[in-house]
PDB file of N, CA and C in Angstrom:
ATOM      1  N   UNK A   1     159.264  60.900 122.746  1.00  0.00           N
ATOM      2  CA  UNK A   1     159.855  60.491 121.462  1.00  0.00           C
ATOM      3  C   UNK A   1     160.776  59.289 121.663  1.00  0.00           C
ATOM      4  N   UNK A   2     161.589  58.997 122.846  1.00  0.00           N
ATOM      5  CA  UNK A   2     162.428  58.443 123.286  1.00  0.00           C
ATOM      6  C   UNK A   2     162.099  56.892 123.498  1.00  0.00           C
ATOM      7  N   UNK A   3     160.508  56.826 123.685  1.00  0.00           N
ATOM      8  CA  UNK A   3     160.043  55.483 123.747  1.00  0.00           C
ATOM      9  C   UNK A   3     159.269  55.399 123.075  1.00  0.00           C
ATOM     10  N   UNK A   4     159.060  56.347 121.915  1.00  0.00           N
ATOM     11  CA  UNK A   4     158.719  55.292 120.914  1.00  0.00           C
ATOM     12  C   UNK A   4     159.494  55.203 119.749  1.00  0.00           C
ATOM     13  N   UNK A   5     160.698  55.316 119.752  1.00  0.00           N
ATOM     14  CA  UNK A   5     162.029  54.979 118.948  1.00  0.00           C
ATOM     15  C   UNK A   5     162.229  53.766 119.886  1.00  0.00           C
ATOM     16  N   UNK A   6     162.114  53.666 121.122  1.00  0.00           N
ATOM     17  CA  UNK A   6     162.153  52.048 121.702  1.00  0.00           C
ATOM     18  C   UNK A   6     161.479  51.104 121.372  1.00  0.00           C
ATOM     19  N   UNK A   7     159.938  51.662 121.163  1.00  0.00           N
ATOM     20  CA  UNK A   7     159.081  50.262 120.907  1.00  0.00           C
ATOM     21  C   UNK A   7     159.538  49.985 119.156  1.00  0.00           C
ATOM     22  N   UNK A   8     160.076  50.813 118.122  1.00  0.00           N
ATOM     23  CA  UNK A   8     159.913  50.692 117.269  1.00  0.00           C
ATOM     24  C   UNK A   8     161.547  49.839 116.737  1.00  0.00           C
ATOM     25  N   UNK A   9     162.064  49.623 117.887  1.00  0.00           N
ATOM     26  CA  UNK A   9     163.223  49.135 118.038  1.00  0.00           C
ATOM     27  C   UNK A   9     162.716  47.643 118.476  1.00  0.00           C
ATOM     28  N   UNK A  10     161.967  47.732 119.265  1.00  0.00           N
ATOM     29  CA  UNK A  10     161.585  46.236 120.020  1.00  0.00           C
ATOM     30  C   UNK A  10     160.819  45.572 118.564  1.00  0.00           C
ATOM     31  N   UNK A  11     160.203  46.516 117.970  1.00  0.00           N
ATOM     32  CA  UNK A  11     158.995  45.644 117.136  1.00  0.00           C
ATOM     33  C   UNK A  11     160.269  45.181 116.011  1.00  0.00           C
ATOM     34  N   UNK A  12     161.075  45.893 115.581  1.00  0.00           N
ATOM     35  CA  UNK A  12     161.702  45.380 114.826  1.00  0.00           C
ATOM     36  C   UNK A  12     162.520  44.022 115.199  1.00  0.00           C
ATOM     37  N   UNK A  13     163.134  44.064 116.053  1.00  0.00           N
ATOM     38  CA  UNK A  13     164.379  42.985 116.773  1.00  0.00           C
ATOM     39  C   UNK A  13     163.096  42.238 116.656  1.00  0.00           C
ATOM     40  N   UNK A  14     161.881  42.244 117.335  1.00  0.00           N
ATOM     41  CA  UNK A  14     161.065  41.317 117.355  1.00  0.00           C
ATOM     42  C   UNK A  14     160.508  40.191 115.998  1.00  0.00           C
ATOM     43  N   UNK A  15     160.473  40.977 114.738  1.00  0.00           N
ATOM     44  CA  UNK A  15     160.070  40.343 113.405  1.00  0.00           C
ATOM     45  C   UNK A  15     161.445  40.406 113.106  1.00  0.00           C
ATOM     46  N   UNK A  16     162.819  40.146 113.484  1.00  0.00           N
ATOM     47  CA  UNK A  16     163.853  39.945 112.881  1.00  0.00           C
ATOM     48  C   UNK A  16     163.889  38.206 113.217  1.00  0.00           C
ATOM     49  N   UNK A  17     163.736  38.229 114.929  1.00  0.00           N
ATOM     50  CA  UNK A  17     163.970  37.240 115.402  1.00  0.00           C
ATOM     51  C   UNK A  17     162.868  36.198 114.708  1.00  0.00           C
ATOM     52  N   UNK A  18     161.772  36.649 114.882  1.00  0.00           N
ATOM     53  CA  UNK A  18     160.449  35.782 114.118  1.00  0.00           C
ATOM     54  C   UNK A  18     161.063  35.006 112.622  1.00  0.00           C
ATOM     55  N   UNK A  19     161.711  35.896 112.248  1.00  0.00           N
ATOM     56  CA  UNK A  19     161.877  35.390 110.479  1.00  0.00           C
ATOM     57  C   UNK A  19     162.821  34.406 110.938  1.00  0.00           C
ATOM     58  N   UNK A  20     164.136  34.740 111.943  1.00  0.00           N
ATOM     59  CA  UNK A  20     165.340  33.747 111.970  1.00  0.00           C
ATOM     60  C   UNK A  20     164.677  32.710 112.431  1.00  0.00           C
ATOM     61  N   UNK A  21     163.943  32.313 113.406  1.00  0.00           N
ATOM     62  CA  UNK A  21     163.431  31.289 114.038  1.00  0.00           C
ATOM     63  C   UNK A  21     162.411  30.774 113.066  1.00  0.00           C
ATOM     64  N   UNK A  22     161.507  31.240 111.881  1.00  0.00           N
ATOM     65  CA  UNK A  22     160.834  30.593 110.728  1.00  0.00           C
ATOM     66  C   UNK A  22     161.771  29.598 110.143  1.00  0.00           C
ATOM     67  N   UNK A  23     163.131  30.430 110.050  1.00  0.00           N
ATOM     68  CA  UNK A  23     164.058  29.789 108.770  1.00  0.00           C
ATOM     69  C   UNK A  23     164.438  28.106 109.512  1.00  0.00           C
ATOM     70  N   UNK A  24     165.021  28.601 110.537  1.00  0.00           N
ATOM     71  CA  UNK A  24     165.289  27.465 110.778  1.00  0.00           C
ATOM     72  C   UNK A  24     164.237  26.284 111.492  1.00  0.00           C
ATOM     73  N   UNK A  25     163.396  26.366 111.680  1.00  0.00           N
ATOM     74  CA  UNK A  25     162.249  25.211 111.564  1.00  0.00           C
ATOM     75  C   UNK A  25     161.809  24.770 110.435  1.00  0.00           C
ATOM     76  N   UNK A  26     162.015  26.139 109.674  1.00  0.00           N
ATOM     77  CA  UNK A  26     161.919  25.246 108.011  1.00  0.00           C
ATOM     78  C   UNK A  26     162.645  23.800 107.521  1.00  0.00           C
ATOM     79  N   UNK A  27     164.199  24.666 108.457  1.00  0.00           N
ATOM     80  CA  UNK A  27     165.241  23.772 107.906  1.00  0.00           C
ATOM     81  C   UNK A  27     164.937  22.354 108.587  1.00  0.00           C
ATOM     82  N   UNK A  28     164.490  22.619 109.631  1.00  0.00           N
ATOM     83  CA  UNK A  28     164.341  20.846 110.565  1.00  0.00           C
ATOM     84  C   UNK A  28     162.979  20.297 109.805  1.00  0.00           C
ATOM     85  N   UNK A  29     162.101  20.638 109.450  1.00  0.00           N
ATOM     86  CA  UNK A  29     160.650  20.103 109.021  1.00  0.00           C
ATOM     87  C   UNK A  29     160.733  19.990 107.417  1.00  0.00           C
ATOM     88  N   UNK A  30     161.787  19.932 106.865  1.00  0.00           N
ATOM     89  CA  UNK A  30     162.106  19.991 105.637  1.00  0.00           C
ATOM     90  C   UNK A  30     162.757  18.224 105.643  1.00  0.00           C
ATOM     91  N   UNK A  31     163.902  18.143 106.734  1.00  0.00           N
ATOM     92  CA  UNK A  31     164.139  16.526 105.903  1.00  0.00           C
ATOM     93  C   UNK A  31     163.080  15.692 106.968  1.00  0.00           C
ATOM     94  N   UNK A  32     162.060  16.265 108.134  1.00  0.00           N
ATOM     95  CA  UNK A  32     161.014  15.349 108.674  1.00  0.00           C
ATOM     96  C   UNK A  32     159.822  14.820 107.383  1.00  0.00           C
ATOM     97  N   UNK A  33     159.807  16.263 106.428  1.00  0.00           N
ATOM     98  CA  UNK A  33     158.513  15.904 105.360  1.00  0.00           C
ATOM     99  C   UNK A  33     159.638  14.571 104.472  1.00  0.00           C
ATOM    100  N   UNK A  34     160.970  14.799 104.182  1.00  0.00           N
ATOM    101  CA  UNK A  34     161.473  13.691 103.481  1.00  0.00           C
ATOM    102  C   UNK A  34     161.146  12.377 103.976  1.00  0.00           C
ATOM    103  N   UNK A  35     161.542  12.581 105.225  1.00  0.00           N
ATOM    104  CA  UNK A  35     161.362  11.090 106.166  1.00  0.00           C
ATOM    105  C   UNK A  35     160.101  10.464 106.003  1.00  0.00           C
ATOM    106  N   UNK A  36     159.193  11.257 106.474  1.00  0.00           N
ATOM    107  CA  UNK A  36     157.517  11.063 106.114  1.00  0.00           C
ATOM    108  C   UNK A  36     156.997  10.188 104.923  1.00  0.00           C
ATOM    109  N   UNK A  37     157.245  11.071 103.723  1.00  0.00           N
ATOM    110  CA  UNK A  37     157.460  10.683 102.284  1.00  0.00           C
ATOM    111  C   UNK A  37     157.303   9.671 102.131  1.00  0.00           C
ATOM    112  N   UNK A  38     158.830   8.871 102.215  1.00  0.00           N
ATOM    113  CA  UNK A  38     159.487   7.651 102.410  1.00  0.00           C
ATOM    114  C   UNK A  38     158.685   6.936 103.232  1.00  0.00           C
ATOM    115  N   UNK A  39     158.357   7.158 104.048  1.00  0.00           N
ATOM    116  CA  UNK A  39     157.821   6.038 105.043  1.00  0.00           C
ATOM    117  C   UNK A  39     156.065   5.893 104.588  1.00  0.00           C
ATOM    118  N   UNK A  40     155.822   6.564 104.074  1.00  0.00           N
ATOM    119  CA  UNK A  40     154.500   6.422 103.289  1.00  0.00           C
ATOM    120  C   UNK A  40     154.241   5.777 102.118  1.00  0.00           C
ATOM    121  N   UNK A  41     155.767   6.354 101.389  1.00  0.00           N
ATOM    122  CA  UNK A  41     155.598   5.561  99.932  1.00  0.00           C
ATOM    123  C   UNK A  41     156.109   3.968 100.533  1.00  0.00           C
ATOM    124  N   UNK A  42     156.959   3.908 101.462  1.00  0.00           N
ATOM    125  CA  UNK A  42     156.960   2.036 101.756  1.00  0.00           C
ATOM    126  C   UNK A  42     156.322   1.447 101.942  1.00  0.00           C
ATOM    127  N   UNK A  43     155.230   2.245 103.055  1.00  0.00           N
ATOM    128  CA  UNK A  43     153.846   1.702 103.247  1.00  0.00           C
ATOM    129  C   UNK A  43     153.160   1.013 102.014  1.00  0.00           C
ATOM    130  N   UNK A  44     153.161   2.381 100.869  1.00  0.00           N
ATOM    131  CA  UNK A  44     151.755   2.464  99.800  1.00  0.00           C
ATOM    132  C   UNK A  44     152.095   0.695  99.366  1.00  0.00           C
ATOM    133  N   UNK A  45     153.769   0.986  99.308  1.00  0.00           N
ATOM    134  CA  UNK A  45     153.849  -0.170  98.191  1.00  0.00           C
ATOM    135  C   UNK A  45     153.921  -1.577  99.155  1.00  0.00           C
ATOM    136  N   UNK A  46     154.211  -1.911 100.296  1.00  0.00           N
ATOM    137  CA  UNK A  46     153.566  -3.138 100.800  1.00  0.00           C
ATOM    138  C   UNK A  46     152.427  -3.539 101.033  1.00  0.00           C
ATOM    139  N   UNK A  47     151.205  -2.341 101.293  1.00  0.00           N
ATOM    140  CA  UNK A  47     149.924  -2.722 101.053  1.00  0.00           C
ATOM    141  C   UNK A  47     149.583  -3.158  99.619  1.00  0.00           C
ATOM    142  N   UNK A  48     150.290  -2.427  98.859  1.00  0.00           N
ATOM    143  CA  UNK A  48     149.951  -3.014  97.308  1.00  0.00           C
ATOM    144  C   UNK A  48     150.418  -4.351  96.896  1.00  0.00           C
ATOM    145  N   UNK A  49     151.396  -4.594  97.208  1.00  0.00           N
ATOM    146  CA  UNK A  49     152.039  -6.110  97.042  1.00  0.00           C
ATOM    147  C   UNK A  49     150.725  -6.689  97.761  1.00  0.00           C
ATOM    148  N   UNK A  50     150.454  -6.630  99.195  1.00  0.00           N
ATOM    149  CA  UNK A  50     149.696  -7.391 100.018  1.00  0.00           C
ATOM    150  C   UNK A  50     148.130  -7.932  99.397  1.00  0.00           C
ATOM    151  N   UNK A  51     147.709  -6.550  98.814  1.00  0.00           N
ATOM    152  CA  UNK A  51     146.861  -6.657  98.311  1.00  0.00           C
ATOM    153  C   UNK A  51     146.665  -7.516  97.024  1.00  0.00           C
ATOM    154  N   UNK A  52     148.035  -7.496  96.095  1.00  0.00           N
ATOM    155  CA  UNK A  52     148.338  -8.501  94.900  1.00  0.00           C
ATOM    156  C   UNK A  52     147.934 -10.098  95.113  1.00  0.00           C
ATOM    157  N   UNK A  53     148.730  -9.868  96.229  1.00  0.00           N
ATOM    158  CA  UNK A  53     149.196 -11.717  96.824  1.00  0.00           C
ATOM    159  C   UNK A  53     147.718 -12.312  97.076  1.00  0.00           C
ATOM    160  N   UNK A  54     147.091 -11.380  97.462  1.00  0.00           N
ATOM    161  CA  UNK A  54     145.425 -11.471  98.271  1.00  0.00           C
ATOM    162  C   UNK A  54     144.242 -12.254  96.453  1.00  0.00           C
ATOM    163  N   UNK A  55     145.160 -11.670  95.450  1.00  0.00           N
ATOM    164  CA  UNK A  55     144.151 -11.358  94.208  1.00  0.00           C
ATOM    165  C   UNK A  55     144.017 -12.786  93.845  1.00  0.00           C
TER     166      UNK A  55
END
């Protein structure tokens, strides 16, 4: 009985830690998608100028 009140101890600590370590990669890949964004929409719009100048 004694070990498996252990494993059911491990499985838990285990999906505790899982969720804390989700949260915070969320938090870092959250202002990388901002950064991204931005650096895409600067792109879109100098190819579009480029493409103007070209017309």
């Amino acid at each position: 009985e004694r070990t498996e009140n252990n494993s059911a101890k491990r499985k838990s600590r285990k999906a505790a830690n899982k969720a804390k370590n989700s949260t915070e990669s969320d938090s870092k890949t959250l202002p990388n998608l901002f950064h991204q964004q931005r650096q895409m929409t600067a792109q879109r719009s100098r190819i579009l100028s480029r493409l103007l100048l070209e017309l």
